[in-house]
C-alpha atoms as a PDB file:
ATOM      1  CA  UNK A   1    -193.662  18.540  80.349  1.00  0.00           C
ATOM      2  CA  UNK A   2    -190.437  17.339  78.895  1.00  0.00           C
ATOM      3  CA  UNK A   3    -189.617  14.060  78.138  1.00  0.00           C
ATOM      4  CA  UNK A   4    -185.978  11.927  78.033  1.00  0.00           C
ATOM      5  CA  UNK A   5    -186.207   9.763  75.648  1.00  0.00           C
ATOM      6  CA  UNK A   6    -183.525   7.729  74.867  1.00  0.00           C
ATOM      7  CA  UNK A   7    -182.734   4.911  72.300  1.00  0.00           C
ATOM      8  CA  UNK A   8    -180.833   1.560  73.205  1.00  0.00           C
ATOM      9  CA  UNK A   9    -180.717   0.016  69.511  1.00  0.00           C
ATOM     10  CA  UNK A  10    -178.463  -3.341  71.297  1.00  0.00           C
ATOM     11  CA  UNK A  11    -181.048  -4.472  73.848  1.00  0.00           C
ATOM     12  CA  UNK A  12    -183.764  -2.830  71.506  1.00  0.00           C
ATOM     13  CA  UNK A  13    -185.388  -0.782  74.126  1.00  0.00           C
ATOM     14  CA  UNK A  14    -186.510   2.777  74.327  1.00  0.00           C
ATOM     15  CA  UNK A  15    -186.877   5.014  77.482  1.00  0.00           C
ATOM     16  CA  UNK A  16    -189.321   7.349  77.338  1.00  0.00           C
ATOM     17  CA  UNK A  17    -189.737   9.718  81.066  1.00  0.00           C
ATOM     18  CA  UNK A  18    -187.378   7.484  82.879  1.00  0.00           C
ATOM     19  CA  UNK A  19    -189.473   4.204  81.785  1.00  0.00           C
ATOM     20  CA  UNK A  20    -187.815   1.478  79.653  1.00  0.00           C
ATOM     21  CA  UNK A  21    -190.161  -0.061  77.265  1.00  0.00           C
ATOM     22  CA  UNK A  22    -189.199  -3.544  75.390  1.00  0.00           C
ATOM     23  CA  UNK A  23    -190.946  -3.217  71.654  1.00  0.00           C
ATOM     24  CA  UNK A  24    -193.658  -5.477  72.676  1.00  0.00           C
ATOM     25  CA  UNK A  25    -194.135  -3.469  75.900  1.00  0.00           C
ATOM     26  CA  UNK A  26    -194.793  -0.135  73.691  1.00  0.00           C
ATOM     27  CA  UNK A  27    -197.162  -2.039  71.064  1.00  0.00           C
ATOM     28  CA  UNK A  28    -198.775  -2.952  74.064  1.00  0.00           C
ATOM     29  CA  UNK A  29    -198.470   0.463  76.001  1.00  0.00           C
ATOM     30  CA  UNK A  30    -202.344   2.335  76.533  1.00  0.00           C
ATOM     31  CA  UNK A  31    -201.528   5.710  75.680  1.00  0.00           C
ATOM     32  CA  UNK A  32    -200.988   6.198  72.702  1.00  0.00           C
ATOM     33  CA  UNK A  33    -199.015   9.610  72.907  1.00  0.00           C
ATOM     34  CA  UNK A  34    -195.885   7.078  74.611  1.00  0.00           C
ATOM     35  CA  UNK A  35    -196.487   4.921  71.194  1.00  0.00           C
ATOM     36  CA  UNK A  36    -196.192   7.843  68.964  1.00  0.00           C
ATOM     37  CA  UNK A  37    -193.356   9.209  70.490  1.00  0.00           C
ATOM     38  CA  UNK A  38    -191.443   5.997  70.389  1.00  0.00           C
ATOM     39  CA  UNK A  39    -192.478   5.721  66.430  1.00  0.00           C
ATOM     40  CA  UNK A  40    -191.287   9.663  65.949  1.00  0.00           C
ATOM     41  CA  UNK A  41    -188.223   8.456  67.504  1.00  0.00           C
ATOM     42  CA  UNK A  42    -187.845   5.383  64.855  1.00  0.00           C
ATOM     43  CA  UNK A  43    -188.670   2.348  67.480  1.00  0.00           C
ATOM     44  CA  UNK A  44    -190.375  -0.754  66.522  1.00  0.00           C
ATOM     45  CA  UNK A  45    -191.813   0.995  63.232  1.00  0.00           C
ATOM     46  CA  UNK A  46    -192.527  -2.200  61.855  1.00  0.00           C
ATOM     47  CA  UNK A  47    -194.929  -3.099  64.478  1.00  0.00           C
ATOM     48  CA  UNK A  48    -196.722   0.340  65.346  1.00  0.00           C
ATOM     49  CA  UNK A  49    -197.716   0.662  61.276  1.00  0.00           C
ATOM     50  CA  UNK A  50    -200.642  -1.531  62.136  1.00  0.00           C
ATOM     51  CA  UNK A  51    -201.514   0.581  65.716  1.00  0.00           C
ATOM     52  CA  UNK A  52    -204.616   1.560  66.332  1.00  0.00           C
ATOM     53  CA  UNK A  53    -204.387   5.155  66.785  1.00  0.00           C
ATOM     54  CA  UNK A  54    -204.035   7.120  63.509  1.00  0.00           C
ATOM     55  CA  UNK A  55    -201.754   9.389  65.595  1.00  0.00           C
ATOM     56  CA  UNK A  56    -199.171   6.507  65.778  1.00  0.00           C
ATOM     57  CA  UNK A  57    -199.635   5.460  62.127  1.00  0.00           C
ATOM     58  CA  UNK A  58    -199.061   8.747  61.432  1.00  0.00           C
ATOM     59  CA  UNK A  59    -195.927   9.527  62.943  1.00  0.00           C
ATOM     60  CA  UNK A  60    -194.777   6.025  61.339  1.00  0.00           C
ATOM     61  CA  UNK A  61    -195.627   7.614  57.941  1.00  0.00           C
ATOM     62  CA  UNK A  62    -193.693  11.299  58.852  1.00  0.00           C
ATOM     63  CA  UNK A  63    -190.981   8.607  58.617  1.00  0.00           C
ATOM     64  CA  UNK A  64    -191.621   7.868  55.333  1.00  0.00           C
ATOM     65  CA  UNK A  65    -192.002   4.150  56.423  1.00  0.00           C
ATOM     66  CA  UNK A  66    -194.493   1.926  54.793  1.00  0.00           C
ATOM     67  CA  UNK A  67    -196.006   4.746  52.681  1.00  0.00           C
ATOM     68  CA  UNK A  68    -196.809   2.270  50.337  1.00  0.00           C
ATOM     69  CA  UNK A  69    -199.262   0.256  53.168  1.00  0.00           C
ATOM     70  CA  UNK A  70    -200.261   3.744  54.730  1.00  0.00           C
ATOM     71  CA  UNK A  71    -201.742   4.842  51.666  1.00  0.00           C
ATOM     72  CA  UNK A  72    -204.646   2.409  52.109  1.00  0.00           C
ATOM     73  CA  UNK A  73    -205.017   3.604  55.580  1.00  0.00           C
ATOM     74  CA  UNK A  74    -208.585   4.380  56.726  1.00  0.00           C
ATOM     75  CA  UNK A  75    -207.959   8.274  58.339  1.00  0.00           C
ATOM     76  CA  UNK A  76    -207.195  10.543  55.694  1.00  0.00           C
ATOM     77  CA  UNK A  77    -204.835  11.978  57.848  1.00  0.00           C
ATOM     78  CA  UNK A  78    -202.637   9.346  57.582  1.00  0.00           C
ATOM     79  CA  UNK A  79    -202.884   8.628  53.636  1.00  0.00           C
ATOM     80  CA  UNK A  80    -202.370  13.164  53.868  1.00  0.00           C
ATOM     81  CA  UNK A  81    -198.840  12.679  55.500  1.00  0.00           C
ATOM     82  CA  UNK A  82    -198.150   9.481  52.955  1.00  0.00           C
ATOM     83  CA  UNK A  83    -199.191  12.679  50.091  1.00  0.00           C
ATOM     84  CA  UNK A  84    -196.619  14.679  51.656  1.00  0.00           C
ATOM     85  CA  UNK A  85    -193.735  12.062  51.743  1.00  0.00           C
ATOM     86  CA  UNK A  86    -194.037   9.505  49.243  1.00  0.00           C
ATOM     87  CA  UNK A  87    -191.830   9.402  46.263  1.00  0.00           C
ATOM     88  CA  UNK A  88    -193.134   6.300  44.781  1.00  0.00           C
ATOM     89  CA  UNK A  89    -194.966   7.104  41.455  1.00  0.00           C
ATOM     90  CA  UNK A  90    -197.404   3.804  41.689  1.00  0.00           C
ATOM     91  CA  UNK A  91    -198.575   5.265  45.190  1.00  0.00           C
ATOM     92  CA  UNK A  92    -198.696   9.057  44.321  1.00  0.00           C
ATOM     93  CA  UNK A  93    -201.077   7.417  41.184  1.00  0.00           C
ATOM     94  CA  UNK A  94    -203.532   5.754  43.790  1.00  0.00           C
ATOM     95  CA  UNK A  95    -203.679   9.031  46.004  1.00  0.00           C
ATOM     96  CA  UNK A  96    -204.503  11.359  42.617  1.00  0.00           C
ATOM     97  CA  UNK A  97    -207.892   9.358  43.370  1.00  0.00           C
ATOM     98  CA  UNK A  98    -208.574   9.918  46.902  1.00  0.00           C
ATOM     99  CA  UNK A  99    -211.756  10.328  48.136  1.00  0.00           C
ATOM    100  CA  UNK A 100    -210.658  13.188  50.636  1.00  0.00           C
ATOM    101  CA  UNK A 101    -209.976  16.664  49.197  1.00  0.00           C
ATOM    102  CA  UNK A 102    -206.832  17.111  51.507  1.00  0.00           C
ATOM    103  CA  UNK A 103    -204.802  14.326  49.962  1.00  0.00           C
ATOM    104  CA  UNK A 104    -205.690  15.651  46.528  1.00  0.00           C
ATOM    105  CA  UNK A 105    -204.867  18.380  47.581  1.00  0.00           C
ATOM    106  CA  UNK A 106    -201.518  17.388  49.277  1.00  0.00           C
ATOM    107  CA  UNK A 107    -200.249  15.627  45.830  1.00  0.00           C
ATOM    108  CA  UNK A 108    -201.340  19.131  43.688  1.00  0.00           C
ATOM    109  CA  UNK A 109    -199.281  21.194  46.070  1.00  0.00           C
ATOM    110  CA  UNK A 110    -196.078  18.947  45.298  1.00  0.00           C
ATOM    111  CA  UNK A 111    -197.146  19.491  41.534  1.00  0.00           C
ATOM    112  CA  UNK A 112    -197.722  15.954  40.823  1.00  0.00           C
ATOM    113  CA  UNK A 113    -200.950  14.881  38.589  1.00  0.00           C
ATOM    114  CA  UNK A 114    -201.739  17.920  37.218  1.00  0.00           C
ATOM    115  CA  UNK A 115    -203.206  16.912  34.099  1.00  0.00           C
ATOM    116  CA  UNK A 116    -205.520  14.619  36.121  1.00  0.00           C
ATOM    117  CA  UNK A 117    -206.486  17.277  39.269  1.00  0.00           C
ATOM    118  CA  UNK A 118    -207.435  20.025  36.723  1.00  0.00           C
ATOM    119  CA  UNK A 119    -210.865  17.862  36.307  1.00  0.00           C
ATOM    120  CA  UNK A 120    -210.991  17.638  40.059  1.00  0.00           C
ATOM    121  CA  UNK A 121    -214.177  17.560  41.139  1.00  0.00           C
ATOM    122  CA  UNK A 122    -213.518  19.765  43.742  1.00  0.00           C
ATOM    123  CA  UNK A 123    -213.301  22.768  41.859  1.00  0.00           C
ATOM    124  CA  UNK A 124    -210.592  24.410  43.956  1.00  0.00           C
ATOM    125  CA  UNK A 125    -208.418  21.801  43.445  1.00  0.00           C
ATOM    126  CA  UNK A 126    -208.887  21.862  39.691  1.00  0.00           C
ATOM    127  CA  UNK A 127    -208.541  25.718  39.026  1.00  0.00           C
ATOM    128  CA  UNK A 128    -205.055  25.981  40.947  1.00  0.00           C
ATOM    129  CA  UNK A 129    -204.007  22.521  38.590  1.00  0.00           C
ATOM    130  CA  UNK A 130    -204.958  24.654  35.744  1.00  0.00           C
ATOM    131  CA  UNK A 131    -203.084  27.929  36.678  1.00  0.00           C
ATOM    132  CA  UNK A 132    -200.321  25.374  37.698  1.00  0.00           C
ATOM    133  CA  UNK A 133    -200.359  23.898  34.282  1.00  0.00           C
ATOM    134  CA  UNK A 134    -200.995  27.434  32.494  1.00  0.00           C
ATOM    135  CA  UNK A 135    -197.977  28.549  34.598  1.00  0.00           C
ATOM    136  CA  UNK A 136    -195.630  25.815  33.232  1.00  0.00           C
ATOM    137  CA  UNK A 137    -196.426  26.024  29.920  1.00  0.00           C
ATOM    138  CA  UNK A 138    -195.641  29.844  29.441  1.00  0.00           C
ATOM    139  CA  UNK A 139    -192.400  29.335  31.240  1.00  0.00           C
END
């Protein structure tokens, strides 16, 4: 099924399949597949970084907002996507640490931390930071 959506940034609404929601009317909207589509489409951002569903908080971080907050976040998922996006060296320093493999994983892959992955203690993770490393230094 195919959806309208369309953006009023004056009044500060969004219509989503013919419905107009206000932002506190999509914070407060059950399904969360009508949040996440109004945070994929950049509406009330600020308010749907704290939503319940990692689905939302994960399309808020695909738009590289609050990376910085959503690298705390609780799913891994979400702190995977904040891996994949996030520029900010303090941040990309926390997530060298994660506890999930994925987000390790996610920072190796953009070739940041190597020094610190190749003692990974997954040992995946560890052997492609020291080919990665290898790799650099013979170029």
């Amino acid at each position: 099924m195919e959806q309208f959506i369309m953006l009023n940034t004056q009044t500060k609404t969004i219509t989503i399949s013919d419905i107009r929601y206000t932002v506190d009317e999509i914070i407060n909207e059950k399904d969360e597949y009508i949040r996440m589509e109004a945070a994929e489409q950049y509406f009330a951002l600020s308010q749907l970084i704290n939503d319940r569903s990692f689905l939302v908080r994960a399309a808020v971080a695909r738009n590289k907002i609050g990376l910085e907050q959503l690298a705390d976040d609780e799913n891994w998922r979400v702190r995977a996507i904040v891996a994949k996006y996030c520029d900010n060296e303090a941040t990309i320093n926390k997530l060298i640490n994660d506890e999930n493999d994925f987000v390790r994983f996610t920072i190796l892959k953009r070739g940041f931390g190597l020094q610190k992955l190749s003692n990974d203690p997954d040992d995946e993770i560890a052997s492609i930071a020291r080919y990665e490393i290898q790799k650099s230094q013979a170029a």
